[in-house]
PDB file of N, CA and C in Angstrom:
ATOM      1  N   UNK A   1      32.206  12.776  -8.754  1.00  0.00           N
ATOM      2  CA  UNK A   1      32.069  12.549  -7.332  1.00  0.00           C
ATOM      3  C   UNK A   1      32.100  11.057  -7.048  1.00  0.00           C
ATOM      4  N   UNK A   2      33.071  10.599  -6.064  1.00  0.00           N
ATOM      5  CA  UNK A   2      32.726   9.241  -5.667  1.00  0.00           C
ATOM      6  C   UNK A   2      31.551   9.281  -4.660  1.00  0.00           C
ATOM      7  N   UNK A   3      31.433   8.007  -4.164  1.00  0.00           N
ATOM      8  CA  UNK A   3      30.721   7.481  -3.140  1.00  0.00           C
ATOM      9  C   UNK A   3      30.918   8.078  -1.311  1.00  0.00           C
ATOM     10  N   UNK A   4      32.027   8.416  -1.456  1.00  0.00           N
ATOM     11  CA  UNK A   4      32.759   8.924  -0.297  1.00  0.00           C
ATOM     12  C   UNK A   4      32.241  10.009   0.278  1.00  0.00           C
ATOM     13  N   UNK A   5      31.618  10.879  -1.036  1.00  0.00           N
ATOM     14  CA  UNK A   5      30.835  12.194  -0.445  1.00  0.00           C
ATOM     15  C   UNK A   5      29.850  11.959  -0.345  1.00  0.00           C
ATOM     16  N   UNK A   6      28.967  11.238  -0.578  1.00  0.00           N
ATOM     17  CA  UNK A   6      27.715  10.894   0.004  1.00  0.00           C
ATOM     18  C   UNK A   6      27.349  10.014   0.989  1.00  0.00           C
ATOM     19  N   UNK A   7      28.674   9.799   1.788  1.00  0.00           N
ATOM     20  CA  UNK A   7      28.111   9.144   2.610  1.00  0.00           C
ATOM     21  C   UNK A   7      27.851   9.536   3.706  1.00  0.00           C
ATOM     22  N   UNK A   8      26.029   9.299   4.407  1.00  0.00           N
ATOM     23  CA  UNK A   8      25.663   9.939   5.572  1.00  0.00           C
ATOM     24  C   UNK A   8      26.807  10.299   6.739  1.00  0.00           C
ATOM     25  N   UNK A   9      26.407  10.997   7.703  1.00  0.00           N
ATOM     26  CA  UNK A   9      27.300  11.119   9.079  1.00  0.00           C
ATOM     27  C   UNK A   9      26.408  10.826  10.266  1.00  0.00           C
ATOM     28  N   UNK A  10      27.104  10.221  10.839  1.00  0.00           N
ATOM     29  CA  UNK A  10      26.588   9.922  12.475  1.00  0.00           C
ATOM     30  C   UNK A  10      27.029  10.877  13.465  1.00  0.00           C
ATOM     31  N   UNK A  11      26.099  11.484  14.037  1.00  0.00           N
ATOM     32  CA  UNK A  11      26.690  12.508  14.886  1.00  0.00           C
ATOM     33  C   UNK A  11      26.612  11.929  16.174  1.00  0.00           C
ATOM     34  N   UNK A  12      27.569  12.098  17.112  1.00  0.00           N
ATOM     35  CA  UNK A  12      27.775  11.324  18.045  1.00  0.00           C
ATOM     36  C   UNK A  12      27.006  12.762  19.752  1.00  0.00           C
ATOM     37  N   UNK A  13      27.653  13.819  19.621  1.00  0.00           N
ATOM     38  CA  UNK A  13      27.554  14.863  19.994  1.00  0.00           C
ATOM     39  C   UNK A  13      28.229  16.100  19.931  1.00  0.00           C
ATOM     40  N   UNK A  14      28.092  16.695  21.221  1.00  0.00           N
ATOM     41  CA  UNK A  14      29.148  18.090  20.720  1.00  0.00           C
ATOM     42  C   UNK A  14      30.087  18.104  22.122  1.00  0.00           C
ATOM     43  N   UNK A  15      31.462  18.966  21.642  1.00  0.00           N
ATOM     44  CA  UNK A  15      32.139  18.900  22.449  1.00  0.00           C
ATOM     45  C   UNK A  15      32.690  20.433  22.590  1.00  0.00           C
ATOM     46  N   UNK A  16      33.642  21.062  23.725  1.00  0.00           N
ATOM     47  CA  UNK A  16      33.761  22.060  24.107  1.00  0.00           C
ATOM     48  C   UNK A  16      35.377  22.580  23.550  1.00  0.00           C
ATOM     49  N   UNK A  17      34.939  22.626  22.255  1.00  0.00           N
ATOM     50  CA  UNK A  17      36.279  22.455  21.573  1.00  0.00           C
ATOM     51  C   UNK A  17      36.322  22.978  19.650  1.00  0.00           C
ATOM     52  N   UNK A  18      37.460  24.065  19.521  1.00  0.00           N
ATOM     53  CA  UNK A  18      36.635  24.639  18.205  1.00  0.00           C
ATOM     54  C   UNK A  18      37.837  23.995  17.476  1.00  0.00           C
ATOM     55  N   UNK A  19      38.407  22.920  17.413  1.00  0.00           N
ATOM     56  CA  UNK A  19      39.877  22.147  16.726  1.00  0.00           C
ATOM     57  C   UNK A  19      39.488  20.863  16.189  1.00  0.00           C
ATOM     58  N   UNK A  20      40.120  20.922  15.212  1.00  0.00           N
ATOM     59  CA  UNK A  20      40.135  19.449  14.856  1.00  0.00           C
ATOM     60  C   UNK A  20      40.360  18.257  15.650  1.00  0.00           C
ATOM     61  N   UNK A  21      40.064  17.344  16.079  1.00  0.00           N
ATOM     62  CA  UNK A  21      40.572  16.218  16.724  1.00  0.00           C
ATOM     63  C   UNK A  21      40.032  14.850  15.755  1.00  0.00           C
ATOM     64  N   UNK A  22      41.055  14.000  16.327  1.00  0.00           N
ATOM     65  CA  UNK A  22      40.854  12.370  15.389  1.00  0.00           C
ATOM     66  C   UNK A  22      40.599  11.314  17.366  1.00  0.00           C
ATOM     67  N   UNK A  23      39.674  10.837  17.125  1.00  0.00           N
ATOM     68  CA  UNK A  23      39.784   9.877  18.310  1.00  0.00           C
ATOM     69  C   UNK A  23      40.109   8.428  17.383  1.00  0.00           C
ATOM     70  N   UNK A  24      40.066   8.187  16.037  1.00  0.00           N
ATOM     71  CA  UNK A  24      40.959   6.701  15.777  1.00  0.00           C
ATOM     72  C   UNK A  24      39.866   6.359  15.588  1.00  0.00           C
ATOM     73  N   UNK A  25      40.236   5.073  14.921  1.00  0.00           N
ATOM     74  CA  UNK A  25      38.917   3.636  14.615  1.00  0.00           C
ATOM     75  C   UNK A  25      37.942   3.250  15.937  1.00  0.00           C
ATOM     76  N   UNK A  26      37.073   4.103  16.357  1.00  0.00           N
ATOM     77  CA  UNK A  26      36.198   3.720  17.853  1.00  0.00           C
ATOM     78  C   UNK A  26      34.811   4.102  17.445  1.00  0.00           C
ATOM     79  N   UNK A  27      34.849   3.824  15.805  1.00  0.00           N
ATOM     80  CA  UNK A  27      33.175   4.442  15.579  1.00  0.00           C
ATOM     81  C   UNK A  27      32.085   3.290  15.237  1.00  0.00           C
ATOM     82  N   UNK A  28      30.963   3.626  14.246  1.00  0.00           N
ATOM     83  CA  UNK A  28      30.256   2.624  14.253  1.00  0.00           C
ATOM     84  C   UNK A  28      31.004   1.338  13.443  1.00  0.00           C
ATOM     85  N   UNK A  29      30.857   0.272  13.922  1.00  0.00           N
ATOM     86  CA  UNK A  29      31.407  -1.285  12.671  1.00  0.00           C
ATOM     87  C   UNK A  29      31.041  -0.817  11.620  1.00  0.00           C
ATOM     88  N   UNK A  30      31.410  -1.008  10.380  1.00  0.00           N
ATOM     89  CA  UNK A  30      31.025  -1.522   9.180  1.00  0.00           C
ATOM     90  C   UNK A  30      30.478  -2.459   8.992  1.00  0.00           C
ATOM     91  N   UNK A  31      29.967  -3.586   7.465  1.00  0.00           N
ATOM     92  CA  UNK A  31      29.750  -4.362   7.465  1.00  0.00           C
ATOM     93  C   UNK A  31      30.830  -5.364   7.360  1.00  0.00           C
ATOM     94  N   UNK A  32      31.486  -5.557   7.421  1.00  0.00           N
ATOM     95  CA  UNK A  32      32.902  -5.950   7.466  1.00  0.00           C
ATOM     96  C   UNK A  32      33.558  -6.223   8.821  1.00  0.00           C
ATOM     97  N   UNK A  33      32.716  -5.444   9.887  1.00  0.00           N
ATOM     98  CA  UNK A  33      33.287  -5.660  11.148  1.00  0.00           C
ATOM     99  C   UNK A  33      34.577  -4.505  11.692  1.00  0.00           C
ATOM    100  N   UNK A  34      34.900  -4.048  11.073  1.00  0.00           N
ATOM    101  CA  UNK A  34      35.834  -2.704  11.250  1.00  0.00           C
ATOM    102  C   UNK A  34      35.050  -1.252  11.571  1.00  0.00           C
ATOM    103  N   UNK A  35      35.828  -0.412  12.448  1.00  0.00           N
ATOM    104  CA  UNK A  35      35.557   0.703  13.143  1.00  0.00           C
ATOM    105  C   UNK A  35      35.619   1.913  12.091  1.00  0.00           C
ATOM    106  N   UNK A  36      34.300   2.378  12.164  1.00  0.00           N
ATOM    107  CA  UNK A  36      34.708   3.758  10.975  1.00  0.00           C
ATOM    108  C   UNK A  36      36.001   4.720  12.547  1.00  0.00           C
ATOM    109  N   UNK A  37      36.377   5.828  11.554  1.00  0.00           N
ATOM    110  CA  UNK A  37      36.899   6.774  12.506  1.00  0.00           C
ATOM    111  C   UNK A  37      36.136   7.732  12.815  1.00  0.00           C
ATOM    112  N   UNK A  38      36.132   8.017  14.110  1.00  0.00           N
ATOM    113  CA  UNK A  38      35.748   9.583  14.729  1.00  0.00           C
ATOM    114  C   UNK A  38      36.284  10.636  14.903  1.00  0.00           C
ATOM    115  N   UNK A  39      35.726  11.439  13.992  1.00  0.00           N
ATOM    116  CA  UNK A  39      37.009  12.891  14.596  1.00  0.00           C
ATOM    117  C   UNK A  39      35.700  13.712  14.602  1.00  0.00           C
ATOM    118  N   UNK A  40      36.361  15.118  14.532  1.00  0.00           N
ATOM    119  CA  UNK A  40      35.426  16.146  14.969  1.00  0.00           C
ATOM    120  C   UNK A  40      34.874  17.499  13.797  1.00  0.00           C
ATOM    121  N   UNK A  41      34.292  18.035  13.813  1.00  0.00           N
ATOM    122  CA  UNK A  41      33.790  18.888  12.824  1.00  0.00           C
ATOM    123  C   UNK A  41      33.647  20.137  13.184  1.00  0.00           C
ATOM    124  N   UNK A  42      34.479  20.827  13.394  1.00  0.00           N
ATOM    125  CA  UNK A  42      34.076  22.156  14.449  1.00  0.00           C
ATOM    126  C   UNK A  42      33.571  22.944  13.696  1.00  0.00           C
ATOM    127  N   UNK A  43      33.050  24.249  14.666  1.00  0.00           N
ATOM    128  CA  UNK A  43      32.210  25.392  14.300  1.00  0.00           C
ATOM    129  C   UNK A  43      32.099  26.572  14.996  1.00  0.00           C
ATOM    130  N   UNK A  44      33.086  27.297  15.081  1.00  0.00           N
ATOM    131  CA  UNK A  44      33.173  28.172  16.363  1.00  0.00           C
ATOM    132  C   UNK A  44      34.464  27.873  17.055  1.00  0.00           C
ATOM    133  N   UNK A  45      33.542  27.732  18.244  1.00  0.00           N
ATOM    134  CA  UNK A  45      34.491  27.218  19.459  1.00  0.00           C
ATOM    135  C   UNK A  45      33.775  25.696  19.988  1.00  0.00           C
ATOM    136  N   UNK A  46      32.851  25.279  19.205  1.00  0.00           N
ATOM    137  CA  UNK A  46      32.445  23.920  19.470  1.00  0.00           C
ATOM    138  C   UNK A  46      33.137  22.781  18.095  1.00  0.00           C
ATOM    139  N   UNK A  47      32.701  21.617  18.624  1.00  0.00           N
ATOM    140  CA  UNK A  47      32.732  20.921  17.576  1.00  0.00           C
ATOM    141  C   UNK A  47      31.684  19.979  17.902  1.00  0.00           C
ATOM    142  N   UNK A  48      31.109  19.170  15.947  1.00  0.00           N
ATOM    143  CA  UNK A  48      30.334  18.572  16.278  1.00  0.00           C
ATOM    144  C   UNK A  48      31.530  16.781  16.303  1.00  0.00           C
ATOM    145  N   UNK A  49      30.909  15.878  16.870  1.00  0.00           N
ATOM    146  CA  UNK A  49      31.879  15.026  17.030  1.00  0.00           C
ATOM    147  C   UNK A  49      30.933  13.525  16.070  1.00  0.00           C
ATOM    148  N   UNK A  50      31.704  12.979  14.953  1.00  0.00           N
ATOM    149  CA  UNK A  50      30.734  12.581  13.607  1.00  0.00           C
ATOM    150  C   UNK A  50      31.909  11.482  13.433  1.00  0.00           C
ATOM    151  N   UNK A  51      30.913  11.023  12.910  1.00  0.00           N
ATOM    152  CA  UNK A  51      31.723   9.734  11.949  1.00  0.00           C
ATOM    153  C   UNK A  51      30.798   9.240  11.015  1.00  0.00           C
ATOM    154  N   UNK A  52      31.676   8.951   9.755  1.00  0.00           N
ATOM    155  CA  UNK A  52      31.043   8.522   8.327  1.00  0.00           C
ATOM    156  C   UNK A  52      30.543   7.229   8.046  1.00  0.00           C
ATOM    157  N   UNK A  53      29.683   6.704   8.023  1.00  0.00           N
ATOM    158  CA  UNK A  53      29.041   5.688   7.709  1.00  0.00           C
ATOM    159  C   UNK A  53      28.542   5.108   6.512  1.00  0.00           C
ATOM    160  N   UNK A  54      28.689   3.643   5.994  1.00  0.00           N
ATOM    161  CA  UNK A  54      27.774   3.347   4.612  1.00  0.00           C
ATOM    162  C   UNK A  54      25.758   3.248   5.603  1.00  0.00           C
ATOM    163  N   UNK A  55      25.009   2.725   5.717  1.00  0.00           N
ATOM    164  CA  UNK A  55      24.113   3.014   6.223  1.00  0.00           C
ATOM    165  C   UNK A  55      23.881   1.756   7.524  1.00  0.00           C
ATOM    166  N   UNK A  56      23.343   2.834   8.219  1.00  0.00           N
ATOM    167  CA  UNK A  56      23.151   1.985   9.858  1.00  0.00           C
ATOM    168  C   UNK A  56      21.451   2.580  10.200  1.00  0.00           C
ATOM    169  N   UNK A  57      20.669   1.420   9.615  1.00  0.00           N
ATOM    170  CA  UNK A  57      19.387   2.019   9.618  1.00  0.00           C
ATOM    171  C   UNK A  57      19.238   1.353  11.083  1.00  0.00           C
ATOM    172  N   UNK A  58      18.035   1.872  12.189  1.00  0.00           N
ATOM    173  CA  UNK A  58      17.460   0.908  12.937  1.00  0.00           C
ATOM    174  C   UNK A  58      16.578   0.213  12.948  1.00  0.00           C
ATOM    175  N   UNK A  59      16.526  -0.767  12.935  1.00  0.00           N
ATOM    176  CA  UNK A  59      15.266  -1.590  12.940  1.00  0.00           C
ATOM    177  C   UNK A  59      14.450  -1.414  14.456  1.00  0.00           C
ATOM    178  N   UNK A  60      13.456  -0.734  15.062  1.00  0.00           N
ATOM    179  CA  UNK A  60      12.447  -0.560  15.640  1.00  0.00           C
ATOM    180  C   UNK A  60      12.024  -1.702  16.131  1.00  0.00           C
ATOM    181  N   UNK A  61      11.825  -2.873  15.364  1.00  0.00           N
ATOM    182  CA  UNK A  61      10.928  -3.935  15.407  1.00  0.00           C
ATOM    183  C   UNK A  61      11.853  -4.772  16.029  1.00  0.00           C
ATOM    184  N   UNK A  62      13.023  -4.934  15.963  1.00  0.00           N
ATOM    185  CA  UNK A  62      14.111  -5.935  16.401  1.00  0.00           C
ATOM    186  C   UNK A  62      14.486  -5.406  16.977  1.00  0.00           C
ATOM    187  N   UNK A  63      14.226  -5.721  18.491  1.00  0.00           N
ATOM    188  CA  UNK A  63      14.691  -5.110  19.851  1.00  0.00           C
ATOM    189  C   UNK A  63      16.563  -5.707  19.928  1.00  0.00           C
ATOM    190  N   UNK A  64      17.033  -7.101  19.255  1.00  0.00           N
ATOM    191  CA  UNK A  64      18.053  -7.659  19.325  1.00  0.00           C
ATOM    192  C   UNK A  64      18.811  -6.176  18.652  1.00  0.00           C
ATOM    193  N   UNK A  65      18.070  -6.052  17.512  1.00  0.00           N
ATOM    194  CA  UNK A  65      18.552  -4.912  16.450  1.00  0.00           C
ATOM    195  C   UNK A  65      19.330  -3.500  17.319  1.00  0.00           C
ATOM    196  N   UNK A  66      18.129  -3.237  17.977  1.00  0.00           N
ATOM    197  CA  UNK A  66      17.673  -1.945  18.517  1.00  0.00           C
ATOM    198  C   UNK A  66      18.957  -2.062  19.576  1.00  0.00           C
ATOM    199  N   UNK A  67      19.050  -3.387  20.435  1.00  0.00           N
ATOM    200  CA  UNK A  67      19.589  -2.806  21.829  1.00  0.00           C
ATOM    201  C   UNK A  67      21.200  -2.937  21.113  1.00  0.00           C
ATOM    202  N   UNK A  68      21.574  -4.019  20.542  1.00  0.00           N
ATOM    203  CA  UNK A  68      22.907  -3.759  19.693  1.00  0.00           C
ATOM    204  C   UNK A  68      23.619  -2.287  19.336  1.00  0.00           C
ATOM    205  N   UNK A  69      22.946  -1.881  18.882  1.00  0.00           N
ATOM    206  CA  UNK A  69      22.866  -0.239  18.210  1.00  0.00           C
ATOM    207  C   UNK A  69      23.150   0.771  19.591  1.00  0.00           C
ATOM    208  N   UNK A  70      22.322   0.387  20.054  1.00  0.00           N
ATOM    209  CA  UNK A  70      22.174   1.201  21.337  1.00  0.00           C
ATOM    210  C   UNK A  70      23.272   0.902  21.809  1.00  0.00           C
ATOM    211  N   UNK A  71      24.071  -0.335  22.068  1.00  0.00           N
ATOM    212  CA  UNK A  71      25.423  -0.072  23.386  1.00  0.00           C
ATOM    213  C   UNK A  71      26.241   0.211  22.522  1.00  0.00           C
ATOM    214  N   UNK A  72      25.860   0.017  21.188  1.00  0.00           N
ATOM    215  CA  UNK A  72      27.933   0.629  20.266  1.00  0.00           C
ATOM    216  C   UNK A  72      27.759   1.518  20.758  1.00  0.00           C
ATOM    217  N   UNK A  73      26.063   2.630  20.760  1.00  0.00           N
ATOM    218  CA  UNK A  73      26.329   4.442  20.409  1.00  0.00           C
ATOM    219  C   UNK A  73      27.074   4.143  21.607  1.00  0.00           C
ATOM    220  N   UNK A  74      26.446   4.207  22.694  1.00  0.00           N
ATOM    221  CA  UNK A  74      27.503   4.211  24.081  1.00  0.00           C
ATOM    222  C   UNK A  74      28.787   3.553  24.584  1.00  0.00           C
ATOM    223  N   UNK A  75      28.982   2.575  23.890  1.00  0.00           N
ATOM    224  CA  UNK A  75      30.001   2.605  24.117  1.00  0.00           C
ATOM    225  C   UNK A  75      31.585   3.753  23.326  1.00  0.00           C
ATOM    226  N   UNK A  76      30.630   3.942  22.339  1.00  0.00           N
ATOM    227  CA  UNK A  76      31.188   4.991  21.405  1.00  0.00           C
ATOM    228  C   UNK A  76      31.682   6.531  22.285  1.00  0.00           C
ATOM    229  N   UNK A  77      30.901   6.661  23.063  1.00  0.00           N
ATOM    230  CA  UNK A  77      30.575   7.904  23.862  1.00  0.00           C
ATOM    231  C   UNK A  77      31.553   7.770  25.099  1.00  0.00           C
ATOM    232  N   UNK A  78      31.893   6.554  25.640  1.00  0.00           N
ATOM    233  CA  UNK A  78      32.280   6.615  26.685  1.00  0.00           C
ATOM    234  C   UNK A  78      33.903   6.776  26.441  1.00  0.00           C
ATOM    235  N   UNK A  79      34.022   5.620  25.002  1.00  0.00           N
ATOM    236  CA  UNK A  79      35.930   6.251  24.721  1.00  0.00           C
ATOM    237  C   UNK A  79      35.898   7.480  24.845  1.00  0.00           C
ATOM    238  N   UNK A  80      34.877   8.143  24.234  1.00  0.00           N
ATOM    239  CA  UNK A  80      35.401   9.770  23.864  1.00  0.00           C
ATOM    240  C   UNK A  80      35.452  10.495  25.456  1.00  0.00           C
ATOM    241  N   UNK A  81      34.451  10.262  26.442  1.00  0.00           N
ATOM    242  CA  UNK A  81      34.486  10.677  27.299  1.00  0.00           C
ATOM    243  C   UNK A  81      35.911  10.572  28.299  1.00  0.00           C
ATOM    244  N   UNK A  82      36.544   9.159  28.000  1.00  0.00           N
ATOM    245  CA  UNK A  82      37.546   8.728  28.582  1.00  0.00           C
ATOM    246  C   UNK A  82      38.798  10.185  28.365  1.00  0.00           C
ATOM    247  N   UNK A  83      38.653  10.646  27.303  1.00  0.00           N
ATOM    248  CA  UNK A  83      39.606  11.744  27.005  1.00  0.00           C
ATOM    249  C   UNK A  83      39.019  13.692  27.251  1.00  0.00           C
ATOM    250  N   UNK A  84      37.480  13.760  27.178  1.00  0.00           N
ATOM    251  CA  UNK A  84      36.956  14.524  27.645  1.00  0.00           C
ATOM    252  C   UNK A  84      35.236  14.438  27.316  1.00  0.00           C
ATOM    253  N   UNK A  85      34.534  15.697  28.134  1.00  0.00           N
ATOM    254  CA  UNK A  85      33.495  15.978  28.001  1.00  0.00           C
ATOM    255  C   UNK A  85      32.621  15.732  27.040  1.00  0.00           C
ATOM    256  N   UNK A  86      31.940  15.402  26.632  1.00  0.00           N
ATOM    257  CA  UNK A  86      30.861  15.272  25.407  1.00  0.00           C
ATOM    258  C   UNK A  86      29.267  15.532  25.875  1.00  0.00           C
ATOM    259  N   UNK A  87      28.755  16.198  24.889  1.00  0.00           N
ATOM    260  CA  UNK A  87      27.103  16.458  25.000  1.00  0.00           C
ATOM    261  C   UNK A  87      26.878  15.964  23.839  1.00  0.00           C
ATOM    262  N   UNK A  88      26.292  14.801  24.255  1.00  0.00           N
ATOM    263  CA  UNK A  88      25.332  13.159  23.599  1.00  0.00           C
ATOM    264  C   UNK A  88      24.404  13.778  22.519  1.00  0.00           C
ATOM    265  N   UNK A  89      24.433  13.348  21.217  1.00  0.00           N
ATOM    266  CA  UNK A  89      23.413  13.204  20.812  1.00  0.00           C
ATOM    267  C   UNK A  89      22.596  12.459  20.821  1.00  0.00           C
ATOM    268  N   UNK A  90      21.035  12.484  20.074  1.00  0.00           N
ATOM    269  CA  UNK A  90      20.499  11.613  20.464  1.00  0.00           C
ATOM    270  C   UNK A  90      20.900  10.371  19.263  1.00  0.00           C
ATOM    271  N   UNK A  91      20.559   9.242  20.204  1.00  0.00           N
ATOM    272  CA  UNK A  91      20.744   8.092  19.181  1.00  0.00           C
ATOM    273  C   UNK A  91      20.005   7.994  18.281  1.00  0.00           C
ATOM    274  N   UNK A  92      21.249   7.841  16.695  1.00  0.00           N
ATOM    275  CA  UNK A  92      20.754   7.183  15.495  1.00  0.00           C
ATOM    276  C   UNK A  92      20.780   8.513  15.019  1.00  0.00           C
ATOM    277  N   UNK A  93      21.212   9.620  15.680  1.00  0.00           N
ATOM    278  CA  UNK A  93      21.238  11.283  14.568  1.00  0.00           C
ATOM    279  C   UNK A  93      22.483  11.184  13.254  1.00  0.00           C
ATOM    280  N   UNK A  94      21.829  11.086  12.198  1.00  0.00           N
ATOM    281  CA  UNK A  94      22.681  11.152  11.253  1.00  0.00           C
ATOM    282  C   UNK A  94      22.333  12.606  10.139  1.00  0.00           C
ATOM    283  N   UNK A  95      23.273  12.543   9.449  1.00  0.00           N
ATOM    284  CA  UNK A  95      23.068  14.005   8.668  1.00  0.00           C
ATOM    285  C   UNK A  95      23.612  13.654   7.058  1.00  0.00           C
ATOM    286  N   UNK A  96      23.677  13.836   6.113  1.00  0.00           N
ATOM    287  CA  UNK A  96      23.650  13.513   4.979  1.00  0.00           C
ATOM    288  C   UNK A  96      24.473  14.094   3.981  1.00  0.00           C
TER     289      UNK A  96
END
């Protein structure tokens, strides 16, 4: 196994949609400064809408930290919205 499968997921939310979709490099930075990709994970007739991450802990204590974090998720949310609907997760939901 590489590294690739263990790396956590950021769930962004869910969408009204049971298909694969790719929305492109619009996810969290790396450390490097580059966009992971977002696509979707369906289940049904939903999907969950995720992107793969090395780790994006929050720091609590560093509000600089905290509010940073906070406008990627949203701004993250709003590309996707630009193309359709989304139900938000909450910020910082990751899955493993």
């Amino acid at each position: 196994m590489n590294d690739r499968e263990h790396m956590p997921i950021y769930v962004l939310g869910v969408i009204d949609s049971g298909g694969w979709i790719e929305f492109g490099p619009i996810g969290v930075a790396d450390p490097y400064g580059e966009k992971t990709h977002v696509k979707t994970m369906p289940y049904g007739s939903v999907s969950m809408v995720v992107c793969e991450m090395d780790e994006w802990k929050v720091n609590e204590g560093n509000k600089v930290d905290l509010l940073n974090k906070l406008l990627e998720h949203q701004k993250i949310l709003e590309k996707i919205m630009q193309r359709q609907f989304i139900l938000p997760a909450k910020f910082g939901t990751t899955l493993d």
